[in-house]
N, C-alpha and C. Protein backbone atom coordinates (compact mmCIF):
# COMPACT_ATOMS: atom_id res chain seq x y z
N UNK A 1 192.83 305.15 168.27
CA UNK A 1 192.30 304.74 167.00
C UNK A 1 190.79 304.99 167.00
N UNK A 2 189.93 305.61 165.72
CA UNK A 2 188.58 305.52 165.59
C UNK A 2 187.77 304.22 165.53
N UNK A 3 186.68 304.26 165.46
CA UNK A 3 185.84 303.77 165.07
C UNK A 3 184.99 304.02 164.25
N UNK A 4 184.67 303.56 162.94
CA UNK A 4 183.95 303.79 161.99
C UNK A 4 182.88 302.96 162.21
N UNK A 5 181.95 303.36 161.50
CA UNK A 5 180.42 302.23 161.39
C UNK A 5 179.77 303.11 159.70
N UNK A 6 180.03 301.81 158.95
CA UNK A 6 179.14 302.35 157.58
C UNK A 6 178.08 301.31 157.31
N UNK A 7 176.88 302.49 157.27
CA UNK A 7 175.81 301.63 157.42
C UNK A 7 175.35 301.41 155.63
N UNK A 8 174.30 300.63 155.50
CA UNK A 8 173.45 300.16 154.24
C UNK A 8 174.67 300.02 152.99
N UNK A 9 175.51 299.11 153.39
CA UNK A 9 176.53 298.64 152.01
C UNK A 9 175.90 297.79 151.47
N UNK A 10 175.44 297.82 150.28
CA UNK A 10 174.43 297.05 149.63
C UNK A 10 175.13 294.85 149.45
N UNK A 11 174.12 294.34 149.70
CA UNK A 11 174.70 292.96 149.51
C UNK A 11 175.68 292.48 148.54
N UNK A 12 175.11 292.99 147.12
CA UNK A 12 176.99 292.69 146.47
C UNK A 12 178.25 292.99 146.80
N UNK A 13 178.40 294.25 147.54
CA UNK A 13 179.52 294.72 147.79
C UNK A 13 180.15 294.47 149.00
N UNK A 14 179.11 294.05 149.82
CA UNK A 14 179.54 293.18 150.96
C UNK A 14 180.35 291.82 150.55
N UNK A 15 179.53 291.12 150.07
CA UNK A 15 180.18 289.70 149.56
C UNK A 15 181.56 289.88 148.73
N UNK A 16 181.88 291.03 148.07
CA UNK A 16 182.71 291.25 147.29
C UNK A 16 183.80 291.72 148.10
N UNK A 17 183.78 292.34 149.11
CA UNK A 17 184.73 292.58 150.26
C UNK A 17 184.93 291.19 151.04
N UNK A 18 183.96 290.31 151.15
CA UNK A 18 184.64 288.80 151.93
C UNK A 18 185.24 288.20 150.83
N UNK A 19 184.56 287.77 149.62
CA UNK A 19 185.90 287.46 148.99
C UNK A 19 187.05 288.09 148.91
N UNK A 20 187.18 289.19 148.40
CA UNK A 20 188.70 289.76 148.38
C UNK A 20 189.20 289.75 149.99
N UNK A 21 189.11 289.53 150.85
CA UNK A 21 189.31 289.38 152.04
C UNK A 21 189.79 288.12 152.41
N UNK A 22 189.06 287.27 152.04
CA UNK A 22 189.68 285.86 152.07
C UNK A 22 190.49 285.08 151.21
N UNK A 23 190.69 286.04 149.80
CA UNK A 23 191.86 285.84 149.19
C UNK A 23 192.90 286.52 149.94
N UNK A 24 193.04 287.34 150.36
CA UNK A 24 194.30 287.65 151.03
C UNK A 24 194.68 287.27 152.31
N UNK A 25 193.58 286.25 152.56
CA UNK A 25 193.69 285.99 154.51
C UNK A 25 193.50 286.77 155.36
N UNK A 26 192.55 287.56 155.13
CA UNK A 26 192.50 288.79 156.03
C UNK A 26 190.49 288.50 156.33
N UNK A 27 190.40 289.64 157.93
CA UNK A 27 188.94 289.31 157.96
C UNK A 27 188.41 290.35 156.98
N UNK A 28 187.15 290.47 156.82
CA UNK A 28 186.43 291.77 155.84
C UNK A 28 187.04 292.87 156.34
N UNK A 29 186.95 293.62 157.82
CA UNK A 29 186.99 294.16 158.70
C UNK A 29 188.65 294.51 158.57
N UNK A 30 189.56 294.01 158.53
CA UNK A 30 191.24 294.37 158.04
C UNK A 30 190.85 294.53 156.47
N UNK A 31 190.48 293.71 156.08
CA UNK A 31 189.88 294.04 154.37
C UNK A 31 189.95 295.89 154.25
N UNK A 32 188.80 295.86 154.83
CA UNK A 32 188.16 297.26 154.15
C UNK A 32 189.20 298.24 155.27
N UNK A 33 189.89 298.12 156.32
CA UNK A 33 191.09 298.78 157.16
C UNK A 33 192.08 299.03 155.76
N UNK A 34 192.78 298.40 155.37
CA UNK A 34 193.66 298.10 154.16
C UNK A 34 193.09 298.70 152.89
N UNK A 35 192.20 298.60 152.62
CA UNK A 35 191.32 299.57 150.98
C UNK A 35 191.79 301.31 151.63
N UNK A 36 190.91 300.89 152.88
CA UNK A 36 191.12 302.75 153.26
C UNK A 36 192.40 303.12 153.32
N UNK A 37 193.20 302.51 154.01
CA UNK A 37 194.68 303.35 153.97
C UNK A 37 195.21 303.51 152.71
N UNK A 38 194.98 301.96 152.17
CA UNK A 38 195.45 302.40 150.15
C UNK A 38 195.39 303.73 149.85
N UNK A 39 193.80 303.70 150.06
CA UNK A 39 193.06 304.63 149.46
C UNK A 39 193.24 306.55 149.47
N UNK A 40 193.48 306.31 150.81
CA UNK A 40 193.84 307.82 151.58
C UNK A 40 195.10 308.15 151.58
N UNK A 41 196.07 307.08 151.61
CA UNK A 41 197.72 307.36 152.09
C UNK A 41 198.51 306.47 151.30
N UNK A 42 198.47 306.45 149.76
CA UNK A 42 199.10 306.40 149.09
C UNK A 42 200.55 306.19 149.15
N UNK A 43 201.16 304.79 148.75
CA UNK A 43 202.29 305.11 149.26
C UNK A 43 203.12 305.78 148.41
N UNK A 44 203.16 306.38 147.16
CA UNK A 44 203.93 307.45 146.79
C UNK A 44 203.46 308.65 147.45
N UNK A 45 202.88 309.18 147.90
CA UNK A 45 202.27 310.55 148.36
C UNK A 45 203.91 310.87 148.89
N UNK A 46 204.12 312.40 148.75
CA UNK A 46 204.76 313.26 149.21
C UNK A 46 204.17 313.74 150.28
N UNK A 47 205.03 313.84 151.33
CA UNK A 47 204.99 314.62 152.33
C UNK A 47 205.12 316.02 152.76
N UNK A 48 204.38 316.51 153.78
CA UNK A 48 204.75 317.98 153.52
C UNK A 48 206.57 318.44 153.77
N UNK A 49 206.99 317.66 154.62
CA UNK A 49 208.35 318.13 155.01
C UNK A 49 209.33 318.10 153.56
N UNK A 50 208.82 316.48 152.99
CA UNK A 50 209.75 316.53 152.19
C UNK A 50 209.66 317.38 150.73
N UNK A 51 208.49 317.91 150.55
CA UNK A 51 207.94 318.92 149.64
C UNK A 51 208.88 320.11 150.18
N UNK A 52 209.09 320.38 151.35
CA UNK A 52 209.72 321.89 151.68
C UNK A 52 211.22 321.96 151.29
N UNK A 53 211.57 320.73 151.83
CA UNK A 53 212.85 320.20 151.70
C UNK A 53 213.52 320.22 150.09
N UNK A 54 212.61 319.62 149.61
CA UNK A 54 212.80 319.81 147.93
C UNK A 54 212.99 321.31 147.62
N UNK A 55 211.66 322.25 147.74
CA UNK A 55 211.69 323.39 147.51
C UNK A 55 212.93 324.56 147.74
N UNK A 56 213.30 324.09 149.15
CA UNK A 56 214.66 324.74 149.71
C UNK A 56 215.59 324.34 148.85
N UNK A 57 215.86 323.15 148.59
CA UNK A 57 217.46 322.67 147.75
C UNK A 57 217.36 323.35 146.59
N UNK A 58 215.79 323.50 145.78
CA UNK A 58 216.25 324.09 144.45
C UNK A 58 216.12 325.73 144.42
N UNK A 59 215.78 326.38 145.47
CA UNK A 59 215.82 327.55 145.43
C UNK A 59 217.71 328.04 145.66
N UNK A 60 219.02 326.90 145.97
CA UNK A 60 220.11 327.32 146.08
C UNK A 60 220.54 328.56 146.89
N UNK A 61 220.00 328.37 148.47
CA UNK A 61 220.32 329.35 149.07
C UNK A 61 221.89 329.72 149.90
N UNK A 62 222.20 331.30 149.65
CA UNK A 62 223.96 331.42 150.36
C UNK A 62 222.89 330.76 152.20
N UNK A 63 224.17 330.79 152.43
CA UNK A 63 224.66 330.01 154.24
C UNK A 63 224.00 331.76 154.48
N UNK A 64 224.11 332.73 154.64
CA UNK A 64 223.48 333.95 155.34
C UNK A 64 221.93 333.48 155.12
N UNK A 65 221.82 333.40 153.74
CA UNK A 65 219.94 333.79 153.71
C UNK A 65 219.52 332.17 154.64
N UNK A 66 220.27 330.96 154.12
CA UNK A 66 219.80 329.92 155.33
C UNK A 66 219.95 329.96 156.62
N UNK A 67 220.58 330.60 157.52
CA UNK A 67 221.12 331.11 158.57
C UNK A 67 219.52 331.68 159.23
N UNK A 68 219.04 332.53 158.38
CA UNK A 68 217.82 332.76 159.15
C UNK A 68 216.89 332.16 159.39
N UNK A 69 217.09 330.77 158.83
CA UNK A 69 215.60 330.36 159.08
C UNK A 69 215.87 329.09 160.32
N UNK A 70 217.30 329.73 160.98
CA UNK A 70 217.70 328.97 162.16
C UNK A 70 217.58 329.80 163.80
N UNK A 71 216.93 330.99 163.52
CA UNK A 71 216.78 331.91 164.31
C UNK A 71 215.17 332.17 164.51
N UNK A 72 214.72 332.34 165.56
CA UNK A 72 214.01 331.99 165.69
C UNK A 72 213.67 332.94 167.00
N UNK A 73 211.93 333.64 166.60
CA UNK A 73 211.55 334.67 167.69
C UNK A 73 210.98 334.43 169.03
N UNK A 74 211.81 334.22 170.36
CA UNK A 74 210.86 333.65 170.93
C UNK A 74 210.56 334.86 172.48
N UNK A 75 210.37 336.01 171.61
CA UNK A 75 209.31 337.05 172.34
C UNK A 75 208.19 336.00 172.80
N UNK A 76 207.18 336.14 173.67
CA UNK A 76 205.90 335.50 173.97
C UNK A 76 205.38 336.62 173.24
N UNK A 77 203.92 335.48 172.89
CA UNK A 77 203.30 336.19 171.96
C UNK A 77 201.96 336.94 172.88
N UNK A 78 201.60 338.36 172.40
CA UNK A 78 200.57 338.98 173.10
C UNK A 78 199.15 338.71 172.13
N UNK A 79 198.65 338.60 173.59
CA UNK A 79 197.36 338.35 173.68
C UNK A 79 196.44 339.42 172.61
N UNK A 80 195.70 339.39 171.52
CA UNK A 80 194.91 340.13 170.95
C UNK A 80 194.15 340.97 171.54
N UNK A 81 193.77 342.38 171.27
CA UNK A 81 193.01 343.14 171.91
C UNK A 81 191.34 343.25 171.00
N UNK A 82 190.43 342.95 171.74
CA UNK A 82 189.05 342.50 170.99
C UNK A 82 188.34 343.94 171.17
N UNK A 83 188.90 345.00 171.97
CA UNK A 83 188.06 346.06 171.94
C UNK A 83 188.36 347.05 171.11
């Protein structure tokens, strides 16, 4: 897990994070943990898998064309030549 440090949050908005913090029983510190995840990770957000997943079902593919994407190249891959 990180560590964040945000500096110069001006005094209202400090106090305004301990109250809402202590309405919910939480310290400031889980407070503002909890705003950020809201904030960033949405709990409707779509995922990438399930975005692909969607995409595949409505494209209605035959069992051959899905078949390939169960095969899989596993040549090792060569090294780039820089000269």
């Amino acid at each position: 897990m990180a560590i964040l440090t945000v500096r110069n949050v001006p005094d209202e908005v400090h106090r305004a994070l301990r109250v809402r913090a202590a309405l919910r029983g939480r310290s400031t510190e889980a407070e503002v943990r909890a705003i950020l995840k809201e904030t960033v990770l949405p709990e409707g957000r779509v995922g990438l898998g399930s975005l692909l997943t969607a995409v595949g079902r409505r494209a209605v593919l035959t069992k051959e064309e899905s078949a390939g994407f169960a095969q899989r190249d596993t040549t090792p891959a060569r090294p780039i030549d820089l000269e």
